[in-house]
PDB file of N, CA and C in Angstrom:
ATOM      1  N   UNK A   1      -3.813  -0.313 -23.059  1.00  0.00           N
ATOM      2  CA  UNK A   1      -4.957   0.197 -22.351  1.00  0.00           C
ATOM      3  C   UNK A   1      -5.425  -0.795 -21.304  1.00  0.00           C
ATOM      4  N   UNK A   2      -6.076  -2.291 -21.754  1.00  0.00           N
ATOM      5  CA  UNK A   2      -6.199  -3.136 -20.908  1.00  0.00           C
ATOM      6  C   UNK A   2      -5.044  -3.421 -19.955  1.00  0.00           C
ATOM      7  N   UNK A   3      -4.024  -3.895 -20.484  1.00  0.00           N
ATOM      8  CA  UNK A   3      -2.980  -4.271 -19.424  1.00  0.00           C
ATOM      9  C   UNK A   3      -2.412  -2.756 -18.220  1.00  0.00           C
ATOM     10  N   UNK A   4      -2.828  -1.515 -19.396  1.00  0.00           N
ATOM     11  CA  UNK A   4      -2.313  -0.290 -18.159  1.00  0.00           C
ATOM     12  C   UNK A   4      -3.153  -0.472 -16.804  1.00  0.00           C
ATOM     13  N   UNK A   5      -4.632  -0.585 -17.186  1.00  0.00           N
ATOM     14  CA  UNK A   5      -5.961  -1.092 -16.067  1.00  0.00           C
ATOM     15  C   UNK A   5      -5.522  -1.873 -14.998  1.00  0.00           C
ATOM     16  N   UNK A   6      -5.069  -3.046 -15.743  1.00  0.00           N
ATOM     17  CA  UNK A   6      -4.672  -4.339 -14.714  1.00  0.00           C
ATOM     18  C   UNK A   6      -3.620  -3.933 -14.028  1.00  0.00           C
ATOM     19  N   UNK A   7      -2.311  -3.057 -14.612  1.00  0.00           N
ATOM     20  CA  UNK A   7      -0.981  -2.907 -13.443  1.00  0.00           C
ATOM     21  C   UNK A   7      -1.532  -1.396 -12.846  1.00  0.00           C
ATOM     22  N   UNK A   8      -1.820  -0.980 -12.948  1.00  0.00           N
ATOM     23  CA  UNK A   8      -3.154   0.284 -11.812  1.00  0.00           C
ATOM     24  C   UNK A   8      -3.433  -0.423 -10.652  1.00  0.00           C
ATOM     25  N   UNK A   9      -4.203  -1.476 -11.109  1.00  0.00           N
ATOM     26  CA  UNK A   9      -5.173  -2.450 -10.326  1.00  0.00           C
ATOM     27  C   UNK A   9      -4.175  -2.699  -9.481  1.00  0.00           C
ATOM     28  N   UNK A  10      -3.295  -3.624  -9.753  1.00  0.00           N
ATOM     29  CA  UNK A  10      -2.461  -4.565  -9.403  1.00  0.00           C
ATOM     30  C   UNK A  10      -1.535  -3.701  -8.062  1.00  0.00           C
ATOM     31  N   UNK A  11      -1.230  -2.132  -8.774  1.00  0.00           N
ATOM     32  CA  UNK A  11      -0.302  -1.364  -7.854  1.00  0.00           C
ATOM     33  C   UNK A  11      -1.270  -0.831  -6.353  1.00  0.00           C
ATOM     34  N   UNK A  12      -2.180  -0.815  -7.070  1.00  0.00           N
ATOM     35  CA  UNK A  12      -3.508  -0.519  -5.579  1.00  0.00           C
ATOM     36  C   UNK A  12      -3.469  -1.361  -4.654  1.00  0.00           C
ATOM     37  N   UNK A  13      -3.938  -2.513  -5.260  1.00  0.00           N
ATOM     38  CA  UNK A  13      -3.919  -3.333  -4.430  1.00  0.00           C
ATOM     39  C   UNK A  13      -2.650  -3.649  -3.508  1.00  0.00           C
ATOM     40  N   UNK A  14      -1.620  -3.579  -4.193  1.00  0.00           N
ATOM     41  CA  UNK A  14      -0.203  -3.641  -3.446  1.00  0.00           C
ATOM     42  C   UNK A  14       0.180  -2.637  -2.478  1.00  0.00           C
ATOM     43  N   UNK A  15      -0.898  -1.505  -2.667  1.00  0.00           N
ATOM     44  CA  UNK A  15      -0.102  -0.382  -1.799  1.00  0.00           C
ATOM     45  C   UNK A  15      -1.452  -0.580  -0.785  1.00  0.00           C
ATOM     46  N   UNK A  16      -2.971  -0.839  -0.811  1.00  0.00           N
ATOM     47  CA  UNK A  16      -3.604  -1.392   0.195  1.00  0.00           C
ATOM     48  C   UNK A  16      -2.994  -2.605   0.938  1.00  0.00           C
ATOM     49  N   UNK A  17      -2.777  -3.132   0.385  1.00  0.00           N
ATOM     50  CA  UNK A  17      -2.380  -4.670   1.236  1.00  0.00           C
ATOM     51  C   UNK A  17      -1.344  -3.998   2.111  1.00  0.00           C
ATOM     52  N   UNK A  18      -0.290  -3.439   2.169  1.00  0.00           N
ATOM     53  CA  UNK A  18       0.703  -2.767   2.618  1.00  0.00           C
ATOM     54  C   UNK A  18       0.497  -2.334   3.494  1.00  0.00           C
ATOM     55  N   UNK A  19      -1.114  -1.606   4.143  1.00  0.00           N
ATOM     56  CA  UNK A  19      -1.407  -0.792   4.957  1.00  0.00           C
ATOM     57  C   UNK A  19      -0.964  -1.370   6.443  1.00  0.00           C
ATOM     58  N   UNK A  20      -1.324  -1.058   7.799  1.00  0.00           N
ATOM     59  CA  UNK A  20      -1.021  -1.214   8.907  1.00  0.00           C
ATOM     60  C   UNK A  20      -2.027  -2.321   8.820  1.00  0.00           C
ATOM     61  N   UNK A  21      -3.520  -2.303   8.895  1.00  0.00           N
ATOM     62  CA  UNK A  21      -4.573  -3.184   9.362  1.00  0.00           C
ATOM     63  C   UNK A  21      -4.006  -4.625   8.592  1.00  0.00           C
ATOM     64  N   UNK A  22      -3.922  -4.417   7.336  1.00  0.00           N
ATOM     65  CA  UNK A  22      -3.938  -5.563   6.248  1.00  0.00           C
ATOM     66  C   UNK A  22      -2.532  -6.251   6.439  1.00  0.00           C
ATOM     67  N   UNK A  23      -1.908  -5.720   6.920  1.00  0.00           N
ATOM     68  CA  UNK A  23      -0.355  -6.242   7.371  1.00  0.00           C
ATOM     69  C   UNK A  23      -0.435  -7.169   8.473  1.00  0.00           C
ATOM     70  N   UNK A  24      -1.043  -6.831   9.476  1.00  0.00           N
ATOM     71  CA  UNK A  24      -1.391  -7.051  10.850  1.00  0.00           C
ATOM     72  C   UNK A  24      -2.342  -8.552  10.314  1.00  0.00           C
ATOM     73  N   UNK A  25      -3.639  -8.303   9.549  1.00  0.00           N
ATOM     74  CA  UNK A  25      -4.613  -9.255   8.851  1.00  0.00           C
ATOM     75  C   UNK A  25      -3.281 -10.820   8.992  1.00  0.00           C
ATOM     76  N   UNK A  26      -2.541 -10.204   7.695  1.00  0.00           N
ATOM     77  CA  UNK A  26      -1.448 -10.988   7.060  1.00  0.00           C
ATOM     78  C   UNK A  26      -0.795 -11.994   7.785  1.00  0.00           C
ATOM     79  N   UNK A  27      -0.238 -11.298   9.045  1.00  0.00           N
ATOM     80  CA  UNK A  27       0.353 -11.717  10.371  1.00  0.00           C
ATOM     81  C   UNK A  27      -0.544 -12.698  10.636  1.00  0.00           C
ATOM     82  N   UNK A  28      -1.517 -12.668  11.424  1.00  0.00           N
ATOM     83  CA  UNK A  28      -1.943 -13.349  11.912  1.00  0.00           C
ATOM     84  C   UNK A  28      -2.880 -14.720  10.944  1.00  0.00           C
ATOM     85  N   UNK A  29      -3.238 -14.384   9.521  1.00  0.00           N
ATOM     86  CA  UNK A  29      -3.550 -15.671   9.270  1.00  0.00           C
ATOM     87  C   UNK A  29      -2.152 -16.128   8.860  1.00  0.00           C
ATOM     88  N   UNK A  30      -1.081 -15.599   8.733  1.00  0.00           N
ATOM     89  CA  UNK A  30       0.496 -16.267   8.410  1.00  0.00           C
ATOM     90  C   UNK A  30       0.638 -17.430   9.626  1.00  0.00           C
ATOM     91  N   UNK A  31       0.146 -16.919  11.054  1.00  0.00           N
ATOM     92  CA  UNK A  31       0.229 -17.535  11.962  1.00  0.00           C
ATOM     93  C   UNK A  31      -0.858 -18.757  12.397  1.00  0.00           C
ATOM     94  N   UNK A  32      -1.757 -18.656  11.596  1.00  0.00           N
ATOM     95  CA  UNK A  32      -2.653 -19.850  11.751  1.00  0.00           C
ATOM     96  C   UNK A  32      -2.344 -20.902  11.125  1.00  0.00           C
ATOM     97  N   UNK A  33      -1.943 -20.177   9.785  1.00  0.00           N
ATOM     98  CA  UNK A  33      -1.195 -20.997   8.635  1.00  0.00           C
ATOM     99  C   UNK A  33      -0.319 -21.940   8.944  1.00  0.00           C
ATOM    100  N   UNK A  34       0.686 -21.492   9.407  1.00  0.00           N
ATOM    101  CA  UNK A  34       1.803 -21.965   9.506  1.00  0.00           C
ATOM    102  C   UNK A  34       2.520 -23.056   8.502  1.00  0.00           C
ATOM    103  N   UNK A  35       2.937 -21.801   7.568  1.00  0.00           N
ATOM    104  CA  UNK A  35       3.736 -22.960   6.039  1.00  0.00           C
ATOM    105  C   UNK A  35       4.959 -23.568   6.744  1.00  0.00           C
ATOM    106  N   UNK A  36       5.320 -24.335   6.386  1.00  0.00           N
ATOM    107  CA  UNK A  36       6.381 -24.842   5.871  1.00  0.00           C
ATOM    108  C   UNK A  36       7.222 -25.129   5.120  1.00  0.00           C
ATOM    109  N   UNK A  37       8.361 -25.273   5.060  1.00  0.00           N
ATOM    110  CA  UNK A  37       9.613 -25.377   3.786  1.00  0.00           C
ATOM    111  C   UNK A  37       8.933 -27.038   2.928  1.00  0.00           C
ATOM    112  N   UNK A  38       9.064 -27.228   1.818  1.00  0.00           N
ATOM    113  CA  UNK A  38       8.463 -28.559   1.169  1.00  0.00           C
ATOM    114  C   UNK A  38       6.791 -28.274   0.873  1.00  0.00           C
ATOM    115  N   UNK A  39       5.945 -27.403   1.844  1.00  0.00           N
ATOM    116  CA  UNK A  39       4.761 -27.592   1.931  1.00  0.00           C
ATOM    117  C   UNK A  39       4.008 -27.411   0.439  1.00  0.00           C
ATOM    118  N   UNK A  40       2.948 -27.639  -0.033  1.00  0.00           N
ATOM    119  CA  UNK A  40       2.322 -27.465  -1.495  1.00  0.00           C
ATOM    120  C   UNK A  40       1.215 -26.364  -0.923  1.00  0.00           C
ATOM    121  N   UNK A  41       0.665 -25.277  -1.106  1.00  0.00           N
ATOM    122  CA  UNK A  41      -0.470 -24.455  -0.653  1.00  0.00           C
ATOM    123  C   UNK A  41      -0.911 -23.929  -1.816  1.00  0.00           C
ATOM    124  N   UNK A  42      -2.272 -23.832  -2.140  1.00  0.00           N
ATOM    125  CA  UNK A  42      -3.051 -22.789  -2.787  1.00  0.00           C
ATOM    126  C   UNK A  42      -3.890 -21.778  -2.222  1.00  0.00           C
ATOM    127  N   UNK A  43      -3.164 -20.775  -3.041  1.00  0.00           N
ATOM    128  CA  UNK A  43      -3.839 -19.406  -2.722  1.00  0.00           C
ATOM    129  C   UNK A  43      -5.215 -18.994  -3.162  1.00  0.00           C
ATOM    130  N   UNK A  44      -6.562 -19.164  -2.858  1.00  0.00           N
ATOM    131  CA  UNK A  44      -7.714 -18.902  -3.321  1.00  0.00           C
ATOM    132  C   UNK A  44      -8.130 -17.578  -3.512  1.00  0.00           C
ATOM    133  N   UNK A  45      -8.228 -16.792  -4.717  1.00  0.00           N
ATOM    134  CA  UNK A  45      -8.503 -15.020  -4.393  1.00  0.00           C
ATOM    135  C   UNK A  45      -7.294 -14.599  -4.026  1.00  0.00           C
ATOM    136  N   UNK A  46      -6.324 -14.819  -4.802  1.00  0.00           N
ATOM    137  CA  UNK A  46      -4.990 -14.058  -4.443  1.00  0.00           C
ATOM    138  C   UNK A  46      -4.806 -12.753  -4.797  1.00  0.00           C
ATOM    139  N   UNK A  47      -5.617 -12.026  -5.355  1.00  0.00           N
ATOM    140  CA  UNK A  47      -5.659 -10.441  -5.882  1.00  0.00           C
ATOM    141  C   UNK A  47      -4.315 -10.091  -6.245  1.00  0.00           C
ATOM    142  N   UNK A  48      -3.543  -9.037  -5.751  1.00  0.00           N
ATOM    143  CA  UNK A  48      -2.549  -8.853  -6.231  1.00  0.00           C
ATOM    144  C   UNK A  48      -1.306  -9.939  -6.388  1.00  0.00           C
ATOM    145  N   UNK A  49      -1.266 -10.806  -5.046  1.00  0.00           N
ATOM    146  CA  UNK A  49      -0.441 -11.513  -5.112  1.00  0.00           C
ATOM    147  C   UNK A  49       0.510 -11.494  -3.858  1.00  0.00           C
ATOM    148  N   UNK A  50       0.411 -10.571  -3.222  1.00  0.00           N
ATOM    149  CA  UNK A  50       1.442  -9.759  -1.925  1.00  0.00           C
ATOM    150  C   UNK A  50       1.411 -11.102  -0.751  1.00  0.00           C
ATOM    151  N   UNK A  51      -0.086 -11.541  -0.348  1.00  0.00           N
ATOM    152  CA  UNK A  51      -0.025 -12.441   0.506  1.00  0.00           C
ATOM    153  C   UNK A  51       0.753 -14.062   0.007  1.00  0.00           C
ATOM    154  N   UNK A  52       0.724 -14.183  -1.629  1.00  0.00           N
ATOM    155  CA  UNK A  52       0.957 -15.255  -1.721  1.00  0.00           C
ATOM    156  C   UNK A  52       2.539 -15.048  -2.093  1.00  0.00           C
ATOM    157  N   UNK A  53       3.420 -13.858  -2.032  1.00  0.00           N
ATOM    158  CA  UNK A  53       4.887 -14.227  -2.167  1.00  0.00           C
ATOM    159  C   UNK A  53       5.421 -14.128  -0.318  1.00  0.00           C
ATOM    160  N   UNK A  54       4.480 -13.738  -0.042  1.00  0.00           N
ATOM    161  CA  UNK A  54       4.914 -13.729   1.535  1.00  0.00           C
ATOM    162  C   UNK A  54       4.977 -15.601   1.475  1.00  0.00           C
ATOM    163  N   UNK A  55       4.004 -16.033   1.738  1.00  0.00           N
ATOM    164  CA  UNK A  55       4.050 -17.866   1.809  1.00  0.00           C
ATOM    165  C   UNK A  55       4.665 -18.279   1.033  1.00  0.00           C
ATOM    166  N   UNK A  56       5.275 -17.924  -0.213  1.00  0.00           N
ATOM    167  CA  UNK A  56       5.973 -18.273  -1.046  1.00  0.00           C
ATOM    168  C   UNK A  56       7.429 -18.663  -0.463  1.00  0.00           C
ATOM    169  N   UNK A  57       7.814 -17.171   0.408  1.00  0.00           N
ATOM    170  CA  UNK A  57       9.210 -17.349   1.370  1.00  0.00           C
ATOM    171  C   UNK A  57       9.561 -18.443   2.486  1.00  0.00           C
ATOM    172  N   UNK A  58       7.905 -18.512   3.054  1.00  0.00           N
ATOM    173  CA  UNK A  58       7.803 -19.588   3.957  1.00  0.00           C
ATOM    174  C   UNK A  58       8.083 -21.019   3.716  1.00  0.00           C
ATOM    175  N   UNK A  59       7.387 -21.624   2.081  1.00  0.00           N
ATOM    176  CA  UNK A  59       7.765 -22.877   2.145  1.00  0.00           C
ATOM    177  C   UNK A  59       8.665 -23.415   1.451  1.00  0.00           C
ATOM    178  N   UNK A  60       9.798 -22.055   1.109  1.00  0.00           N
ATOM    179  CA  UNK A  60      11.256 -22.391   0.084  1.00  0.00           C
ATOM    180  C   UNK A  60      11.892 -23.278   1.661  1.00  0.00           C
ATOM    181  N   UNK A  61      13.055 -23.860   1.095  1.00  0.00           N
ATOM    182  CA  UNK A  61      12.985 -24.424  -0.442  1.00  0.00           C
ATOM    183  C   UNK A  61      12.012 -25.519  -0.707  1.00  0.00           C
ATOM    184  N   UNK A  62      11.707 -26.036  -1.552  1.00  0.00           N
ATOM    185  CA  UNK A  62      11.205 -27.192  -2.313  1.00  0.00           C
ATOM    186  C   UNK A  62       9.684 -27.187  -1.905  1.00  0.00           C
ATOM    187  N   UNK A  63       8.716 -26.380  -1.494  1.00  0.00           N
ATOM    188  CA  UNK A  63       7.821 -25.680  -1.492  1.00  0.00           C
ATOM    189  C   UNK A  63       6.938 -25.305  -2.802  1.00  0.00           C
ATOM    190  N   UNK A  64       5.595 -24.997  -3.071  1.00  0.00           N
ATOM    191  CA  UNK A  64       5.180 -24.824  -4.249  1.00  0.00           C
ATOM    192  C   UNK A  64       3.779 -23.601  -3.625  1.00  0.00           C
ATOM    193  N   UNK A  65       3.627 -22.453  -4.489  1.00  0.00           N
ATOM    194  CA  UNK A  65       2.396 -21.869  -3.435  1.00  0.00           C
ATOM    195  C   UNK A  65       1.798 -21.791  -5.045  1.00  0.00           C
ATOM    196  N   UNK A  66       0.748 -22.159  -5.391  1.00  0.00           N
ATOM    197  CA  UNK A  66      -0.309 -22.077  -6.596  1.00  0.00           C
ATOM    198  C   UNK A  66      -1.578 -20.682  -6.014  1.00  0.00           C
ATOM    199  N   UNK A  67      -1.614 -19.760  -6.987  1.00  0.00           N
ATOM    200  CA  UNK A  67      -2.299 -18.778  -6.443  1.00  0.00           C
ATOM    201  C   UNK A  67      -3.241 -18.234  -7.747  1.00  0.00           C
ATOM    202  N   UNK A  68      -4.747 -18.367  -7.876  1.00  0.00           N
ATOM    203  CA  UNK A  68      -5.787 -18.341  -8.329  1.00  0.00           C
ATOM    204  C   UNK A  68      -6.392 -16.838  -8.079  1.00  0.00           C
ATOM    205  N   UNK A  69      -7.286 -16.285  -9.107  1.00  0.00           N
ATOM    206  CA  UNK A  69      -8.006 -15.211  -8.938  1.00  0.00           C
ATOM    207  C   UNK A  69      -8.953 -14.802 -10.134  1.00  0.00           C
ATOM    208  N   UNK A  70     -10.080 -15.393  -9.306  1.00  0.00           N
ATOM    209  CA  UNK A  70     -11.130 -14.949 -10.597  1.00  0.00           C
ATOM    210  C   UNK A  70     -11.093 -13.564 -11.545  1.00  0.00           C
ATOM    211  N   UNK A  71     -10.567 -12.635 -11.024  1.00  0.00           N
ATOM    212  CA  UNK A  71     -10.388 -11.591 -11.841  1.00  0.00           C
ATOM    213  C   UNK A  71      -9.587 -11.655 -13.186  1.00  0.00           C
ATOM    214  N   UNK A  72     -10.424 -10.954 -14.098  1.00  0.00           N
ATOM    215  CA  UNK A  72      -9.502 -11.536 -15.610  1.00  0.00           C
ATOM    216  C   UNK A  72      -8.335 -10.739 -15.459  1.00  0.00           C
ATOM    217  N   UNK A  73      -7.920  -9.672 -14.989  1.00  0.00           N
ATOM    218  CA  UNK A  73      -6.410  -9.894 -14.894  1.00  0.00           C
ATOM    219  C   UNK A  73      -5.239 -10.279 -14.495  1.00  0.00           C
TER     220      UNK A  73
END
């Protein structure tokens, strides 16, 4: 029951983040960002997670992205 809640949650959020605006969002703080391969980053409020496997790709190899979210699931 709880965990069905959380992968609901989890799939929403994945199919919002997905949208045109939030993609576009993505882009451009990707571009402020600017990871690097080796780099260490934490993700603050990572909700589903979508933005932080995107940076995840960015700072392979030997890279680390740590991603946090107050939400209990």
């Amino acid at each position: 029951q709880g965990s069905d809640r959380v992968a609901l949650a989890a799939a929403k959020l994945a199919r919002l983040g997905n949208s045109p605006p939030e993609r576009a969002a993505r882009e451009r703080f990707m571009a402020l960002l600017a990871p690097k391969s080796g780099e260490i980053i934490l993700d603050v409020g990572a909700g589903s997670g979508v933005f932080t496997a995107e940076i995840a790709q960015k700072v392979a190899p030997g890279g680390r992205v740590f991603a946090v979210d107050p939400s209990p699931g």
